[in-house]
Structure formats: C-alpha cells, structure tokens
C-alpha atoms as a PDB file:
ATOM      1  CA  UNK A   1     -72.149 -32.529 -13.050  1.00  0.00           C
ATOM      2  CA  UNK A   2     -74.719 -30.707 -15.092  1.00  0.00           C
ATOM      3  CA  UNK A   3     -75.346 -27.114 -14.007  1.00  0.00           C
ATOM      4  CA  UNK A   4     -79.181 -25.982 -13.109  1.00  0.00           C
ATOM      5  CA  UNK A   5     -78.908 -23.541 -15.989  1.00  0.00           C
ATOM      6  CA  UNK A   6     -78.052 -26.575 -18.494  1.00  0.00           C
ATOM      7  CA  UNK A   7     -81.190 -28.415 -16.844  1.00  0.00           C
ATOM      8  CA  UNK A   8     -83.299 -25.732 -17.320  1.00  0.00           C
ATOM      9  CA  UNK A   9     -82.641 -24.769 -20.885  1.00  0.00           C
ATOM     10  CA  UNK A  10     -82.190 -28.463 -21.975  1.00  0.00           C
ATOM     11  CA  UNK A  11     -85.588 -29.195 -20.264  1.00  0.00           C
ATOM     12  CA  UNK A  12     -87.578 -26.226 -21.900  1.00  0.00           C
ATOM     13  CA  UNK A  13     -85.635 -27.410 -25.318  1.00  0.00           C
ATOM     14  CA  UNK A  14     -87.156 -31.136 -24.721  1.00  0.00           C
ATOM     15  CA  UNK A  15     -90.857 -29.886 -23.987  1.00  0.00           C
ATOM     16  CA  UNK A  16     -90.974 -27.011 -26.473  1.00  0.00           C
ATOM     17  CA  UNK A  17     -89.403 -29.454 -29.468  1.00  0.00           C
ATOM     18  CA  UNK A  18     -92.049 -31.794 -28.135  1.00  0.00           C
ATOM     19  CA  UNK A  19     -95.171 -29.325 -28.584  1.00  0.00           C
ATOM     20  CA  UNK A  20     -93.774 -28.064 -31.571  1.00  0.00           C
ATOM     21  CA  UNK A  21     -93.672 -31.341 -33.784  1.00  0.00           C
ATOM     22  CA  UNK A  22     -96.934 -32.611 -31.911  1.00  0.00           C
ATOM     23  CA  UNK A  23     -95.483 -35.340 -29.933  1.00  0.00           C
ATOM     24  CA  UNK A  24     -97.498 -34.305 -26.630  1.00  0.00           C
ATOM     25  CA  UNK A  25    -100.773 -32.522 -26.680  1.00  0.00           C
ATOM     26  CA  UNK A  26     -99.975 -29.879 -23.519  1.00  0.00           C
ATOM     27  CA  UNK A  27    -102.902 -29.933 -20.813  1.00  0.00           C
ATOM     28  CA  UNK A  28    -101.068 -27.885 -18.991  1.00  0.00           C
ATOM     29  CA  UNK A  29     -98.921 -24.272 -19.451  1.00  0.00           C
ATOM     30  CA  UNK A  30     -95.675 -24.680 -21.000  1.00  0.00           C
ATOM     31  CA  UNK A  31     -93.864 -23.345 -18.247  1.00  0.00           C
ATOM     32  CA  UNK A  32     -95.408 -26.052 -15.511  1.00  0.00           C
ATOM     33  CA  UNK A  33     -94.601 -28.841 -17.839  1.00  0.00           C
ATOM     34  CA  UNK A  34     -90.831 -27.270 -18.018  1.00  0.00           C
ATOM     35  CA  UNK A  35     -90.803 -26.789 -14.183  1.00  0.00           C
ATOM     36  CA  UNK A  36     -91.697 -31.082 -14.030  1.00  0.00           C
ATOM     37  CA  UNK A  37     -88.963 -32.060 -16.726  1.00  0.00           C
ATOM     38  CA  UNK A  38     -86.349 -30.083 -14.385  1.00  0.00           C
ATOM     39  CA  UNK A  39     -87.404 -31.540 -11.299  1.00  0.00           C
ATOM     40  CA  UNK A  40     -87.285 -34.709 -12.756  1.00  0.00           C
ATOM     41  CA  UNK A  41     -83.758 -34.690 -14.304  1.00  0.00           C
ATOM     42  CA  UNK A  42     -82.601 -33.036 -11.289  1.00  0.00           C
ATOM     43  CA  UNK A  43     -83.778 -36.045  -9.141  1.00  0.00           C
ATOM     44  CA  UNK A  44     -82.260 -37.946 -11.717  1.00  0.00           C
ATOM     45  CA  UNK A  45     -78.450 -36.253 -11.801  1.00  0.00           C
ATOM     46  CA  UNK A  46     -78.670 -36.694  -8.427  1.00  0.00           C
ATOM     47  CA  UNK A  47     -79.471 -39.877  -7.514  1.00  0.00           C
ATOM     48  CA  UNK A  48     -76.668 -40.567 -10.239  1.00  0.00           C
ATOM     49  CA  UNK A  49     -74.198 -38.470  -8.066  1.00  0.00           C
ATOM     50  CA  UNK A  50     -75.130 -40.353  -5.462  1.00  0.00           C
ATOM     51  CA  UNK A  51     -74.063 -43.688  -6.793  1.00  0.00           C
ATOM     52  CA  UNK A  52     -71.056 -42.559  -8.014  1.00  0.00           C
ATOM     53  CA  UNK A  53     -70.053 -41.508  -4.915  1.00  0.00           C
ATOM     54  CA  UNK A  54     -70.887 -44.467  -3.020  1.00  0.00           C
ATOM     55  CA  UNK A  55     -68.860 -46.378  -6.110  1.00  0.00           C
ATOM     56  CA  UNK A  56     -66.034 -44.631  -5.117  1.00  0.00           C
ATOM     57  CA  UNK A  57     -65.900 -44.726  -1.925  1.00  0.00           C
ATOM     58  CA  UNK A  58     -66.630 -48.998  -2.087  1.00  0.00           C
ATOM     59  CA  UNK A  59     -63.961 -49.416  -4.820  1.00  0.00           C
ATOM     60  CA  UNK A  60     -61.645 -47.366  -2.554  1.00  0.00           C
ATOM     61  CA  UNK A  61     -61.387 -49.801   0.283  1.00  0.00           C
ATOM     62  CA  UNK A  62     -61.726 -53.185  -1.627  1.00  0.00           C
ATOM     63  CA  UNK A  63     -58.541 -51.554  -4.347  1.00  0.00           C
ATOM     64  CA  UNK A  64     -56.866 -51.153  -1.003  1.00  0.00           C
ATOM     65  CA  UNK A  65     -57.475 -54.633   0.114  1.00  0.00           C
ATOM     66  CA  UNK A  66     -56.519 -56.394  -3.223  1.00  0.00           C
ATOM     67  CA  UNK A  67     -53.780 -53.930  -4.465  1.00  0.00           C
ATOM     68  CA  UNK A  68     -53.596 -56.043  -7.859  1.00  0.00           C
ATOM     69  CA  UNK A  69     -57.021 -55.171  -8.719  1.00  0.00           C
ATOM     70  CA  UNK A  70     -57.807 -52.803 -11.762  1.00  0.00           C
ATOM     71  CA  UNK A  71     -59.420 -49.569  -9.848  1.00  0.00           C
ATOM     72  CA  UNK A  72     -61.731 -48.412 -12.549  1.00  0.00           C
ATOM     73  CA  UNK A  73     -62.579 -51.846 -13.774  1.00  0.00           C
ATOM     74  CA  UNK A  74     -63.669 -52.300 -10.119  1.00  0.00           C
ATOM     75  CA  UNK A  75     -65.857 -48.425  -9.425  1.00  0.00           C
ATOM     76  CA  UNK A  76     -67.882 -49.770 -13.072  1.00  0.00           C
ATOM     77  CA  UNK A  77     -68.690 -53.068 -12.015  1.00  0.00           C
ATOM     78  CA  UNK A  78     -69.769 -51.592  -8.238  1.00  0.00           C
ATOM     79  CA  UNK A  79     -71.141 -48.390  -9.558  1.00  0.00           C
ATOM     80  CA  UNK A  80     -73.798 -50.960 -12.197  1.00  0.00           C
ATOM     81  CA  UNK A  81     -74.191 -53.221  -9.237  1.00  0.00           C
ATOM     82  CA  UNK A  82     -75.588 -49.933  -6.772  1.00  0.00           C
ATOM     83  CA  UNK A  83     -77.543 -48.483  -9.994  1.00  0.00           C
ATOM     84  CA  UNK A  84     -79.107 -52.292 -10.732  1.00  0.00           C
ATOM     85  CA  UNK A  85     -80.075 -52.649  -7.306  1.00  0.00           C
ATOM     86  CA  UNK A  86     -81.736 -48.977  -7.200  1.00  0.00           C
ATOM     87  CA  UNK A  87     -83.658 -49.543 -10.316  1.00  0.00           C
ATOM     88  CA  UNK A  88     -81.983 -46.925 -11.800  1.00  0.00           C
ATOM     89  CA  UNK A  89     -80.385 -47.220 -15.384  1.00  0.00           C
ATOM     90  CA  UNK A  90     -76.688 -45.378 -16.023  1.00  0.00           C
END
C-alpha cells in the first residue's frame, strides 16, 4: 500500500505539473485543489484494499474446496469480478 506521504507529494506533483503547463485553469488555491486530489486517491487505494481483501479471502475458501485449482489464477479472476461489479477499474 501507498503511504499518505507518497499520496500527498504525488498529488501536489499531479496538480502543480498541471498548473504549470496550463492544463487546468485553478479557481481555487493550490493547496485546496491538492487537499481534493489526496482525498480522492485515498478513497481510491482504499476501496482497492478493500477488494483485494475480499479477493483473498473468496479465493481462500473456493482453493480449499477445489484443491486442483490455480490460487492466483483464481484471487485475479474474483478480485476483476468484485472491482467490475463496484464500478471500479484495477
């Protein structure tokens, strides 16, 4: 997982580069726009912890019911099943 420090500098990174080379026309202060981005991809590594998790724990119990079955093949087709059916793209 992605420490808050990494979020934070990666975030001001993305909206500074963004101001700099004109992309976005800031309405609002630098800082509050940075504070939105983090939020944002916070939410976002989270709800991606989340379904990795769940993956897991689902591809846990079915590898122990069909012992012939390929673990990790199994956790990537669960974990893009749970991220499909959150509308949420890996």
């Amino acid at each position: 997982m992605i420490s808050e420090r990494q979020i934070d500098l990666l975030a001001g990174h993305l909206v500074h580069g963004l101001i700099a080379r004109g992309s976005i026309l800031a309405l609002a202060d630098e800082k509050d726009l940075i504070a939105c981005v983090v939020e944002m991809m916070s939410a976002n590594f989270e709800q991606e912890t989340r379904i990795e998790d769940e993956a897991d724990k689902q591809a846990e119990a079915l590898a122990r019911q069909n012992p012939g079955v390929d673990p990790a093949r199994l956790r990537a087709g669960i974990r893009q099943r749970l991220a499909a059916k959150a509308g949420f793209t890996l």
